[in-house]
C-alpha atoms as a PDB file:
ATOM      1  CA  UNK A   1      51.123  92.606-161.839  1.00  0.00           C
ATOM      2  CA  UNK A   2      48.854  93.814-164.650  1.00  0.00           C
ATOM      3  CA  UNK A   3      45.678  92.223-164.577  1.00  0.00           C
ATOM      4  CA  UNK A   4      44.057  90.817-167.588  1.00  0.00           C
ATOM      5  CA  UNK A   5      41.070  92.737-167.143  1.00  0.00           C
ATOM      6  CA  UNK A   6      42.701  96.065-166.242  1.00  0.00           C
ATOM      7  CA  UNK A   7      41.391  98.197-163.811  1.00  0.00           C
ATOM      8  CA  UNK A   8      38.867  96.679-161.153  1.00  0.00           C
ATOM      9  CA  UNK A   9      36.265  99.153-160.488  1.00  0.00           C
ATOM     10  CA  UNK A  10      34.234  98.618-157.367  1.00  0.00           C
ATOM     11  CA  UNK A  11      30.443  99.190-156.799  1.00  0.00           C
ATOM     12  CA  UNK A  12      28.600  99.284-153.302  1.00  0.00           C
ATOM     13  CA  UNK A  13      25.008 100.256-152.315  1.00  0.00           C
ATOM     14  CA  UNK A  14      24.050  98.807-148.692  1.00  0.00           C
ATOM     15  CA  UNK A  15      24.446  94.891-149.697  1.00  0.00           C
ATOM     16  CA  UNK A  16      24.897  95.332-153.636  1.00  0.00           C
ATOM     17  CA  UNK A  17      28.638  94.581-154.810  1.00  0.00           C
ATOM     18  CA  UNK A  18      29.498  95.151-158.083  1.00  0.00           C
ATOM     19  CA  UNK A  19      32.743  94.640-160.116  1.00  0.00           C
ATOM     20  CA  UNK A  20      33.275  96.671-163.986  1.00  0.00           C
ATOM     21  CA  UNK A  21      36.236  95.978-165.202  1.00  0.00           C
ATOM     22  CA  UNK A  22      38.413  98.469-167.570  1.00  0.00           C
ATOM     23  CA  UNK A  23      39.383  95.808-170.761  1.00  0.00           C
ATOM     24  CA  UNK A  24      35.979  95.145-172.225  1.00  0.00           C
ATOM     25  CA  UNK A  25      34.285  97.747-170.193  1.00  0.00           C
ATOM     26  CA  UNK A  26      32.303  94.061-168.429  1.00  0.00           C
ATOM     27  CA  UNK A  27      30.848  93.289-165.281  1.00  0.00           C
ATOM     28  CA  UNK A  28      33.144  90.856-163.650  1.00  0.00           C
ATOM     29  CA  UNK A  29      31.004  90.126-160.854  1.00  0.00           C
ATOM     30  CA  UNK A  30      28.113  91.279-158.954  1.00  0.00           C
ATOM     31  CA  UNK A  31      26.810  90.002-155.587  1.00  0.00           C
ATOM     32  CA  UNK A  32      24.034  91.029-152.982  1.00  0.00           C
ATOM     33  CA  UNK A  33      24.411  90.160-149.487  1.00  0.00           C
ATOM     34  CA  UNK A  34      27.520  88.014-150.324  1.00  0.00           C
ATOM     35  CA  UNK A  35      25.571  85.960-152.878  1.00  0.00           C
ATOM     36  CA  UNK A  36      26.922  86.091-156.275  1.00  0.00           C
ATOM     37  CA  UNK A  37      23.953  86.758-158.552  1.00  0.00           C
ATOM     38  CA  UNK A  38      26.029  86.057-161.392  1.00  0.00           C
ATOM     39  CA  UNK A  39      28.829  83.470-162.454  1.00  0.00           C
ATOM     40  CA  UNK A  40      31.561  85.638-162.962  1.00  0.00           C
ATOM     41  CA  UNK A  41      35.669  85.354-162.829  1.00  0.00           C
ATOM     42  CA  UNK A  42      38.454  86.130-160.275  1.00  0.00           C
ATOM     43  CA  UNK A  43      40.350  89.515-161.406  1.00  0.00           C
ATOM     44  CA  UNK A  44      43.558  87.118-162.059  1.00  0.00           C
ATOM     45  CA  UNK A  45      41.779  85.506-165.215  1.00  0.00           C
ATOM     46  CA  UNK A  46      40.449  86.327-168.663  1.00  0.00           C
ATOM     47  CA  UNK A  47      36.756  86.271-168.592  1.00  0.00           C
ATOM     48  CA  UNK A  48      36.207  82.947-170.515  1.00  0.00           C
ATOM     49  CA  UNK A  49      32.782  81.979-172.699  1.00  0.00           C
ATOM     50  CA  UNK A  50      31.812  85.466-172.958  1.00  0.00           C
ATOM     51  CA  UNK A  51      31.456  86.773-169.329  1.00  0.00           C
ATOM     52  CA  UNK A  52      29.680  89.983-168.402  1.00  0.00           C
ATOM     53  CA  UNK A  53      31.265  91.313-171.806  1.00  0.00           C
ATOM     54  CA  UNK A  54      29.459  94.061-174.072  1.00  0.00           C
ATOM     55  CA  UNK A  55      28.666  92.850-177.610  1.00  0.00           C
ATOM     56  CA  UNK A  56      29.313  95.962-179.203  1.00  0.00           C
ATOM     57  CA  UNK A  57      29.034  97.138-182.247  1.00  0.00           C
ATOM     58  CA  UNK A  58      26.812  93.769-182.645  1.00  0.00           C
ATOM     59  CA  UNK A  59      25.694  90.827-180.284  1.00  0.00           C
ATOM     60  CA  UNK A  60      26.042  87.254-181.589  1.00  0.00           C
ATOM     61  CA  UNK A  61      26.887  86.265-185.240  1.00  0.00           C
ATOM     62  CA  UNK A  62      27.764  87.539-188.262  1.00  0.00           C
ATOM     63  CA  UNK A  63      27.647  85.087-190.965  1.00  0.00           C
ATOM     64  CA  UNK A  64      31.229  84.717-192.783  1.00  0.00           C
ATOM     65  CA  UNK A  65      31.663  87.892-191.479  1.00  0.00           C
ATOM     66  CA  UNK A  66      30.455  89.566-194.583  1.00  0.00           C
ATOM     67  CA  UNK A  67      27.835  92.420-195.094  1.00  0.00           C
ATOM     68  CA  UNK A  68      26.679  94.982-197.286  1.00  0.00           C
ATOM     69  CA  UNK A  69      25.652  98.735-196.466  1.00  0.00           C
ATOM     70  CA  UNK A  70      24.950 101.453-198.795  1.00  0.00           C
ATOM     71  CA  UNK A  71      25.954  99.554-201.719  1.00  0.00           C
ATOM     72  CA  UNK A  72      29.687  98.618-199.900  1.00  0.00           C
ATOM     73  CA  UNK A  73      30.768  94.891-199.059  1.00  0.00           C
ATOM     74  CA  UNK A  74      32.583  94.514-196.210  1.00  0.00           C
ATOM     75  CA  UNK A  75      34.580  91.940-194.879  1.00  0.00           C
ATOM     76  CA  UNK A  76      35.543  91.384-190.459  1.00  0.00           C
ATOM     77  CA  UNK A  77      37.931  88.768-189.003  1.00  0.00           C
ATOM     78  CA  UNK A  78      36.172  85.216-188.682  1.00  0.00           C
ATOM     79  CA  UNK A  79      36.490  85.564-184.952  1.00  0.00           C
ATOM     80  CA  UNK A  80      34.517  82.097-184.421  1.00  0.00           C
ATOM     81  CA  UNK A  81      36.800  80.500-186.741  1.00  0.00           C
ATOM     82  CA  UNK A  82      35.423  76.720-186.399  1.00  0.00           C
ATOM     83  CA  UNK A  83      31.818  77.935-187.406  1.00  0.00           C
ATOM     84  CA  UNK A  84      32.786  80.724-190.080  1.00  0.00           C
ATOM     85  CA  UNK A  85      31.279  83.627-188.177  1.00  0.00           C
ATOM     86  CA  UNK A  86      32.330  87.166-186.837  1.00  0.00           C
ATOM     87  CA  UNK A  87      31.056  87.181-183.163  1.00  0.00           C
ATOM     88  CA  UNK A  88      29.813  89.189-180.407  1.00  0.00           C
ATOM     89  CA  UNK A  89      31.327  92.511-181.474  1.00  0.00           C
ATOM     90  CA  UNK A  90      35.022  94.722-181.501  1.00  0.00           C
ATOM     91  CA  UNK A  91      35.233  95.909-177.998  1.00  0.00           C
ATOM     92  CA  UNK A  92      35.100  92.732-175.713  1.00  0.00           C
ATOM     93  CA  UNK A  93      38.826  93.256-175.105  1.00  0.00           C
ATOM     94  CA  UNK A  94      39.549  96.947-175.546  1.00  0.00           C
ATOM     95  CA  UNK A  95      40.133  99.549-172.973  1.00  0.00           C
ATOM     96  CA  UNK A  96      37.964 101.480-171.602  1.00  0.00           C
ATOM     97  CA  UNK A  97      38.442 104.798-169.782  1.00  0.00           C
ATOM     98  CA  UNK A  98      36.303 105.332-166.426  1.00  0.00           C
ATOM     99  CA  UNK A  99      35.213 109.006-166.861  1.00  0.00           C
ATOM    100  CA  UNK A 100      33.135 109.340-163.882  1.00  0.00           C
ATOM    101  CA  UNK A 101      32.973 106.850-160.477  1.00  0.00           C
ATOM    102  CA  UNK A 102      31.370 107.219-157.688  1.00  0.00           C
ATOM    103  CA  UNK A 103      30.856 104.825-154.610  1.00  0.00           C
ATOM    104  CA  UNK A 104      27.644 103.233-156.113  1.00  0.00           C
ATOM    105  CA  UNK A 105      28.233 104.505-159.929  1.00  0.00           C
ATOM    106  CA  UNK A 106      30.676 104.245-162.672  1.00  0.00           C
ATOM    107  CA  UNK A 107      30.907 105.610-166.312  1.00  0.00           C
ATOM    108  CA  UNK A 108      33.110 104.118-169.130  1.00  0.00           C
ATOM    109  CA  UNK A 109      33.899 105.024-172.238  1.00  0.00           C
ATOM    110  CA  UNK A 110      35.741 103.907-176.087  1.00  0.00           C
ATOM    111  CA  UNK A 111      36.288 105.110-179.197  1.00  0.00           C
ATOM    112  CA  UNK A 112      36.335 102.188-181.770  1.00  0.00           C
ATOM    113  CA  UNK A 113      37.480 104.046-184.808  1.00  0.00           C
ATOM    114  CA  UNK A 114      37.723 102.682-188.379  1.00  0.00           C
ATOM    115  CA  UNK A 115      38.988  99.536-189.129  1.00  0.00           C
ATOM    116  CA  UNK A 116      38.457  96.607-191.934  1.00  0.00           C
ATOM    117  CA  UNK A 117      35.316  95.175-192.000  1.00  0.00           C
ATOM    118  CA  UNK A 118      34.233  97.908-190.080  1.00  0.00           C
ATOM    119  CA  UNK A 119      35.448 101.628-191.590  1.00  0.00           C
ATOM    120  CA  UNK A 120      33.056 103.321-189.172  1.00  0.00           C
ATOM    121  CA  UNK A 121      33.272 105.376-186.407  1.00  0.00           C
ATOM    122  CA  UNK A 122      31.782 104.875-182.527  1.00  0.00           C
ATOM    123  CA  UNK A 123      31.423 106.705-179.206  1.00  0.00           C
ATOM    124  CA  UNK A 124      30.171 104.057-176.657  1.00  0.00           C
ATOM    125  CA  UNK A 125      29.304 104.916-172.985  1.00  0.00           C
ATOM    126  CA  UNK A 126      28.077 102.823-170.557  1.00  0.00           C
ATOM    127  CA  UNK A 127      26.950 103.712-167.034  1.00  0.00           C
ATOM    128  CA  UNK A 128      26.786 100.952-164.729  1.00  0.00           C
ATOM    129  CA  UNK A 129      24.633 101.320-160.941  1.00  0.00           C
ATOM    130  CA  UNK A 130      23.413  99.606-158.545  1.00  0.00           C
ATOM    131  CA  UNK A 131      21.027 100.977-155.624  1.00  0.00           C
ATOM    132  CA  UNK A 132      18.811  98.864-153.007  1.00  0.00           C
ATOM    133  CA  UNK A 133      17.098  97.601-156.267  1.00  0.00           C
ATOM    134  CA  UNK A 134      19.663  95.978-158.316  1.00  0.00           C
ATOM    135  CA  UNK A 135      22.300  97.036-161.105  1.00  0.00           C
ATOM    136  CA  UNK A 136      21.580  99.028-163.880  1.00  0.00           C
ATOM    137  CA  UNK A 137      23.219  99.027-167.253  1.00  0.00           C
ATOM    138  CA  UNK A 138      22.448 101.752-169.716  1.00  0.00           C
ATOM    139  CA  UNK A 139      24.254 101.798-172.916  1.00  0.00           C
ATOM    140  CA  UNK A 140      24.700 104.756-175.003  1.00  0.00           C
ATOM    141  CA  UNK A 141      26.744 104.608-178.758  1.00  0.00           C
ATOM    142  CA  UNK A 142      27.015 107.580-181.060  1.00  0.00           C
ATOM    143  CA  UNK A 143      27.926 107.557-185.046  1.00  0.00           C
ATOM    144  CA  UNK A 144      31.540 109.705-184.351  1.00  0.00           C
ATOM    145  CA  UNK A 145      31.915 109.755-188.116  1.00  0.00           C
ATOM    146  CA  UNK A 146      30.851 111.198-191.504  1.00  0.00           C
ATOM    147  CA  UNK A 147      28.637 108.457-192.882  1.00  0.00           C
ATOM    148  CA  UNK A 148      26.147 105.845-191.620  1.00  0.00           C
ATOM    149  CA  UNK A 149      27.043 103.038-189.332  1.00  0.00           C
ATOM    150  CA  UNK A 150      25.055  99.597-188.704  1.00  0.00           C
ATOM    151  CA  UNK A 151      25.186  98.847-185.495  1.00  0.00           C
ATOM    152  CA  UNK A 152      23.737  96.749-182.764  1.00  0.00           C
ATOM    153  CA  UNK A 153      23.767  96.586-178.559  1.00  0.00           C
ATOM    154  CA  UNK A 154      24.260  93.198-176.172  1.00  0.00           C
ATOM    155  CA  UNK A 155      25.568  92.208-173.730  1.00  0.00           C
ATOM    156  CA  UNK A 156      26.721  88.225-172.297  1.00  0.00           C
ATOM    157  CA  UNK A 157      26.029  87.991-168.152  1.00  0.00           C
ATOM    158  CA  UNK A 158      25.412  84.364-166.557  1.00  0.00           C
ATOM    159  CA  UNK A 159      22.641  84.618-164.754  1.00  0.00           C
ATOM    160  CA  UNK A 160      23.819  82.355-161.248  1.00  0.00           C
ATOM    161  CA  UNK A 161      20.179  80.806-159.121  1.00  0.00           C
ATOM    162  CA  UNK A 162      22.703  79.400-157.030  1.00  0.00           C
ATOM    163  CA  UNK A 163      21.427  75.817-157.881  1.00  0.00           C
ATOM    164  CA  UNK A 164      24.251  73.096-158.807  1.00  0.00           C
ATOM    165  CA  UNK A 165      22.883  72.262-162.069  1.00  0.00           C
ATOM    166  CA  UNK A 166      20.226  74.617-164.055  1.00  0.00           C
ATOM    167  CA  UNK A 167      18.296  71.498-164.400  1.00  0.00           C
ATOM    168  CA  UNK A 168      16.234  72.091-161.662  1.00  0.00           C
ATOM    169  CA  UNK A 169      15.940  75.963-161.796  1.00  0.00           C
ATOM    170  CA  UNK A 170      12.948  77.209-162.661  1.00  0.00           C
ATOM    171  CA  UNK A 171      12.752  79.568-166.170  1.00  0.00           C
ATOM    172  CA  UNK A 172      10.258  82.204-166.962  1.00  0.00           C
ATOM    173  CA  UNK A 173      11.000  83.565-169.969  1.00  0.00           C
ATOM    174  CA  UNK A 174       8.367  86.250-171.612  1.00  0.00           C
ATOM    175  CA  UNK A 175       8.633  85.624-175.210  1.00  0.00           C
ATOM    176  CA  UNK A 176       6.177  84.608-177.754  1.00  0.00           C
ATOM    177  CA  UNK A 177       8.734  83.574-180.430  1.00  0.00           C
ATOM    178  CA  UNK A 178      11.830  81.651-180.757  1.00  0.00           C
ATOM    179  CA  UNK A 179      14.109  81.847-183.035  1.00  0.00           C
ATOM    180  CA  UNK A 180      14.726  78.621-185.018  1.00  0.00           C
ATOM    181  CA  UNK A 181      19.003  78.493-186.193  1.00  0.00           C
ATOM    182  CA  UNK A 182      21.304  76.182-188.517  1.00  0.00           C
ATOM    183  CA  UNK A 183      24.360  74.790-187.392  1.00  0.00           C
ATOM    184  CA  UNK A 184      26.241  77.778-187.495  1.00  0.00           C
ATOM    185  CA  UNK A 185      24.014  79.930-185.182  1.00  0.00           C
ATOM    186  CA  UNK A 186      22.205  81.519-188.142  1.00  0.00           C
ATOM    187  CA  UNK A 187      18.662  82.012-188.210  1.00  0.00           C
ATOM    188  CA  UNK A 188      16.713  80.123-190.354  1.00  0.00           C
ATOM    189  CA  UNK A 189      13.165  80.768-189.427  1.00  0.00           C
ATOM    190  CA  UNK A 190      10.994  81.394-186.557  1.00  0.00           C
ATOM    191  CA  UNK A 191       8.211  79.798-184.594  1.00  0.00           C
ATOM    192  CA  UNK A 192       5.588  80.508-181.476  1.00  0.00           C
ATOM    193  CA  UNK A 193       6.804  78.967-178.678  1.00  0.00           C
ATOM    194  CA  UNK A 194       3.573  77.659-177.456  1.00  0.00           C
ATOM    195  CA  UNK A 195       3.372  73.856-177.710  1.00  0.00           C
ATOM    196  CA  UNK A 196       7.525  73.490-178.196  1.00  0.00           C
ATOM    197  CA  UNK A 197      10.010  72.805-175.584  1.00  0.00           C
ATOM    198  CA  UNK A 198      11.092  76.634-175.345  1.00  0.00           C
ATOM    199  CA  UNK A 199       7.486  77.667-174.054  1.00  0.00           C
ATOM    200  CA  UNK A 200       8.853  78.960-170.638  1.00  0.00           C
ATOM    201  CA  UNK A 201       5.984  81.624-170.391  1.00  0.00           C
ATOM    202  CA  UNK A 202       5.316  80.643-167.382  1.00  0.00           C
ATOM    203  CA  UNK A 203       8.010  79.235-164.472  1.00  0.00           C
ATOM    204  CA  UNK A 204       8.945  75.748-164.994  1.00  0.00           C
ATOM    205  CA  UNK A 205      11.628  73.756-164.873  1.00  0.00           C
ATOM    206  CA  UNK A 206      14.554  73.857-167.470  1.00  0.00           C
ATOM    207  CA  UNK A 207      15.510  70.103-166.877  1.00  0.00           C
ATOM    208  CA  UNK A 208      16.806  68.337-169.984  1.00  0.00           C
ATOM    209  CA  UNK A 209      16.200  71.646-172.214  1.00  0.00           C
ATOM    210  CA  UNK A 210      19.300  72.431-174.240  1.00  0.00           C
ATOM    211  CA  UNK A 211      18.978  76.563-174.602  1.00  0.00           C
ATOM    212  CA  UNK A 212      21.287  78.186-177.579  1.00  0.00           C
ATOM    213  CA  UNK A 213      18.207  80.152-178.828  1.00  0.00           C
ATOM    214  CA  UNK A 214      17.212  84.004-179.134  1.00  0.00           C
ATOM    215  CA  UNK A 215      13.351  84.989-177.716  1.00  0.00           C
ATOM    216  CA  UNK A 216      11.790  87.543-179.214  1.00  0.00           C
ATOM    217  CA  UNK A 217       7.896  89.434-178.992  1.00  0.00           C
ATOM    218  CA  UNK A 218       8.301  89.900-175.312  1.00  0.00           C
ATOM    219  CA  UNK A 219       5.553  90.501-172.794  1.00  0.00           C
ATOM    220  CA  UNK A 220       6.037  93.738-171.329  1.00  0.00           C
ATOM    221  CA  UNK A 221       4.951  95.814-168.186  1.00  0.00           C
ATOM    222  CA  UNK A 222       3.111  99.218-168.332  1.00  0.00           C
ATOM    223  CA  UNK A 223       6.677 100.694-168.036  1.00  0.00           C
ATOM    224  CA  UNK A 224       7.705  98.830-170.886  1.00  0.00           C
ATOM    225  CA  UNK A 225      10.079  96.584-169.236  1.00  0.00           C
ATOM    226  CA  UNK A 226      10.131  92.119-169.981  1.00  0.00           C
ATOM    227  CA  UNK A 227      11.656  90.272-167.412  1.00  0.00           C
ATOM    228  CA  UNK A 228      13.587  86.910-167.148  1.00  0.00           C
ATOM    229  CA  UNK A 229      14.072  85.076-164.160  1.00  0.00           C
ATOM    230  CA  UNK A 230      15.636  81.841-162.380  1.00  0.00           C
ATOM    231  CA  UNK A 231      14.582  80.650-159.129  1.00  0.00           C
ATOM    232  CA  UNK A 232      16.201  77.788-157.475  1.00  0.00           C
ATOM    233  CA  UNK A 233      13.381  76.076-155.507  1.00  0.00           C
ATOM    234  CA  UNK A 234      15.383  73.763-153.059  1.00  0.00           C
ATOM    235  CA  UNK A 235      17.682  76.937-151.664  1.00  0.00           C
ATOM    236  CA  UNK A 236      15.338  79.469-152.452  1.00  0.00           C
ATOM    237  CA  UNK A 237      17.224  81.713-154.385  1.00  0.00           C
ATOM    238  CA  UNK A 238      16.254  84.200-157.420  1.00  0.00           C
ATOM    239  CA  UNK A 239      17.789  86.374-159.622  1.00  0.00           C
ATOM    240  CA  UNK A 240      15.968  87.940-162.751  1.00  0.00           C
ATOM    241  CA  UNK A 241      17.335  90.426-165.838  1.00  0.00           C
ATOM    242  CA  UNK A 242      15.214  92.825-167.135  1.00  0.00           C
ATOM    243  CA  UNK A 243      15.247  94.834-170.513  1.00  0.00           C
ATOM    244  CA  UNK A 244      13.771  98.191-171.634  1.00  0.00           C
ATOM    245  CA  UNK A 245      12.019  98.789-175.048  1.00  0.00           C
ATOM    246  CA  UNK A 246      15.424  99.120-176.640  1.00  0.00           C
ATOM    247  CA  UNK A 247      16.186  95.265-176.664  1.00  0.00           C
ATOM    248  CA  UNK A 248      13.478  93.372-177.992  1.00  0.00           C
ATOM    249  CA  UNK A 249      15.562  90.355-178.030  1.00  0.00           C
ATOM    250  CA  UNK A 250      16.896  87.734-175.633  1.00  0.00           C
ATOM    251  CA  UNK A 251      19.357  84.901-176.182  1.00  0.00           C
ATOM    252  CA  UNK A 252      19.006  82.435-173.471  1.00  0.00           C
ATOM    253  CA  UNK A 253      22.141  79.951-173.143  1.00  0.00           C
ATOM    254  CA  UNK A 254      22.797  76.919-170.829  1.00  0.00           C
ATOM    255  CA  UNK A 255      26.391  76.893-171.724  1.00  0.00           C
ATOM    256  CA  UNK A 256      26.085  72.959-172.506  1.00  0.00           C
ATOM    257  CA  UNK A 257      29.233  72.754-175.029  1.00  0.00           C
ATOM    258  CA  UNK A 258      31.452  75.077-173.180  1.00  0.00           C
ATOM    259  CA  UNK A 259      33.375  73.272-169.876  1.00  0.00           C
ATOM    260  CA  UNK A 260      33.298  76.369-167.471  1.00  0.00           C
ATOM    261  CA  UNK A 261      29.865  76.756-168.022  1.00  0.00           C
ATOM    262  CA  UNK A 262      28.170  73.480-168.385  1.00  0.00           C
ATOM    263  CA  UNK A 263      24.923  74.095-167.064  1.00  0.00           C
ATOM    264  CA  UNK A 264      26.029  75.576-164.111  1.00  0.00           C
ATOM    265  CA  UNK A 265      24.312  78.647-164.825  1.00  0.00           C
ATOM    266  CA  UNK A 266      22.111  80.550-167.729  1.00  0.00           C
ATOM    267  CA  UNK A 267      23.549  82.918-170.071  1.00  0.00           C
ATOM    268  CA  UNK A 268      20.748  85.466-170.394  1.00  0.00           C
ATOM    269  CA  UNK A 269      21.878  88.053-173.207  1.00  0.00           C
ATOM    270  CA  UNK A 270      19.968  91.679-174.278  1.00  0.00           C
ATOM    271  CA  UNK A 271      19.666  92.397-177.948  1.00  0.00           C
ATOM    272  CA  UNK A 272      18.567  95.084-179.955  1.00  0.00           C
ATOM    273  CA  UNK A 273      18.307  92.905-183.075  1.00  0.00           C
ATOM    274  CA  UNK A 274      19.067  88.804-183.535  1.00  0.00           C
ATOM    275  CA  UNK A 275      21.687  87.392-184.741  1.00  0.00           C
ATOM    276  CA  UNK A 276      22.779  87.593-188.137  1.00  0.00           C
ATOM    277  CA  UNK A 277      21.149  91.604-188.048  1.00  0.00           C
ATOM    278  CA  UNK A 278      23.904  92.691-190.497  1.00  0.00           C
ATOM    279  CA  UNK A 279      23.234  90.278-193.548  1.00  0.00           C
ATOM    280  CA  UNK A 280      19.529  90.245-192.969  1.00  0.00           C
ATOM    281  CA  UNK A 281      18.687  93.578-191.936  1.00  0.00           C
ATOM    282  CA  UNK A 282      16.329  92.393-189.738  1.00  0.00           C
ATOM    283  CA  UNK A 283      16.285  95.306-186.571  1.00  0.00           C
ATOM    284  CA  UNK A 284      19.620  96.450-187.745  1.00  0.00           C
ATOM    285  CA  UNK A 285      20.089 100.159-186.490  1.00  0.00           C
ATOM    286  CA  UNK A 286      21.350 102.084-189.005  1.00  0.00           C
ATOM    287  CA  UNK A 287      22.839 105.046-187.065  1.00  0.00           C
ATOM    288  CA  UNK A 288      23.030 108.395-189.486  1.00  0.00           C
ATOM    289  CA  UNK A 289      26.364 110.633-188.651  1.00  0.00           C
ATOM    290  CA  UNK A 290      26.065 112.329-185.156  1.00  0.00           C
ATOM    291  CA  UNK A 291      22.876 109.996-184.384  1.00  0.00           C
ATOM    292  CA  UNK A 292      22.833 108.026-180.733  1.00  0.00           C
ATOM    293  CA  UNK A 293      21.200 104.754-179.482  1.00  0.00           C
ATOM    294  CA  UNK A 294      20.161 104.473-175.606  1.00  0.00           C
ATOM    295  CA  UNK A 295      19.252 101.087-174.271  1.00  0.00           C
ATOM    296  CA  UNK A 296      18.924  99.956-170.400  1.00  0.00           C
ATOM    297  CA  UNK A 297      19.126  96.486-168.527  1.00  0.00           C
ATOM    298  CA  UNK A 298      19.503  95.179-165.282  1.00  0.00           C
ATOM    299  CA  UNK A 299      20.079  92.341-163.056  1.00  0.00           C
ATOM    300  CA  UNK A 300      17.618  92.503-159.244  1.00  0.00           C
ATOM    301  CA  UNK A 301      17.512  89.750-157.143  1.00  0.00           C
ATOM    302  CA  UNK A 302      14.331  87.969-157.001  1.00  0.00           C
ATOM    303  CA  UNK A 303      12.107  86.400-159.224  1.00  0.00           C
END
């Protein structure tokens, strides 16, 4: 039987269990000590509402699909047909070859060559680990053509606290800004967080929150890394994703209009740029011919 998700490649490090799968190049699932630290799907499904999938060559929304570069209009399919937009990228459901694995480590890679609304061309390689401190994503595209490509990174996991209902979980977020969006998922504006109902700064409880919103102006470490985590505080289970430098943004999502998902856990997405990036410009990467982008995440258990 051929899977819908292709090839199921297996990671193990001591109690880490991870699961990359070859359409999409996703993470299906990823557990430590038989916990699942994300809500993921069985290898005899689609992944549904985005799961684990790279956003590649943009996370989130393009409005009507439609953007200019270099003086050229282009035009993509209206992949989120009921709100007008292109969404979350080409790749989610293209093959990717595994070009290295090992028992802890595996390295994917596509070539997403020319096509309408987007006549560019793209290496993208990701390397997925996991060691005794969690799983690693780094992301690496390259402009495979002759002229310059826009392009932008994410990536869609469910962060999983192992509570019933995120309700109760408790968020820290470190972002200074939210993103304020239409109907559509378009940005409109932007706003400090402080004194609204998306100041999660420090932990408290989601409760009645309704999260479809991108973070941005992130606290950092000294090494230059912002961290979000959950924390269930009746079972006492945490789980936390952490960006480098190269995403500065974060779309937290409680999943409330999608069935499977209905608050059951928290979408926690890494962006290089927000949504609507190719229309606005706004932390677009504009990658020149033979030019790369590098960007890291992770998932570690704990808060």
């Amino acid at each position: 039987m051929t899977r819908p998700s292709g090839e199921q490649i297996q990671l193990v490090a001591g109690e880490h269990r991870a699961v990359v799968v070859e359409v999409g190049g996703g993470l299906r699932s990823y557990s430590v000590g038989g916990r699942p630290l994300i809500d993921g799907y069985t290898a005899e499904k689609m992944a549904t509402a985005g799961r684990g999938q790279l956003l590649l060559p943009w996370p989130n929304r393009i409005e009507d699909g439609a953007f200019e570069l270099d003086g050229r209009s282009h035009q993509l399919p209206l992949t989120e047909v009921e709100a007008g937009n292109a969404i979350h990228g080409l790749v989610r459901w293209s093959r990717f070859a595994i070009v290295d694995r090992q028992p802890h480590r595996a390295v994917l890679e596509h070539r997403l060559y020319p096509q309408p609304g987007y006549p560019f061309a793209l290496d993208v390689r990701i390397e997925y680990a996991v060691s005794d401190g969690g799983l690693s994503v780094r992301t690496t595209a390259t402009n495979a053509g002759e002229e310059r490509c826009p392009f932008g990174a994410g990536a869609h996991p469910y962060l999983a606290p192992g509570a019933p209902t995120v309700d109760t979980v408790l968020l820290r977020a470190p972002a200074r800004v939210v993103l304020r969006s239409n109907g559509r998922g378009v940005p409109t504006g932007s706003m400090p967080v402080a004194g609204t109902p998306f100041d999660f700064r420090s932990e408290r409880p989601i409760g009645a929150t309704v999260l479809d919103h991108a973070f941005t102006e992130l606290y950092r470490d000294a090494g230059g890394i912002a961290r979000v985590s959950l924390r269930d505080p009746a079972g006492g289970h945490a789980v936390s994703l952490w960006v480098d430098k190269a995403y500065p943004y974060l779309m937290i999502f409680t999943g409330d209009p999608l069935p499977d998902v209905a608050r059951r856990a928290v979408a926690v997405e890494p962006m290089t740029c927000p949504p609507n990036a190719f229309r606005s410009g706004t932390d677009l990467i504009v990658l020149d011919p033979g030019e790369s982008f590098t960007g890291t995440w992770g998932i570690s258990p704990g808060a």
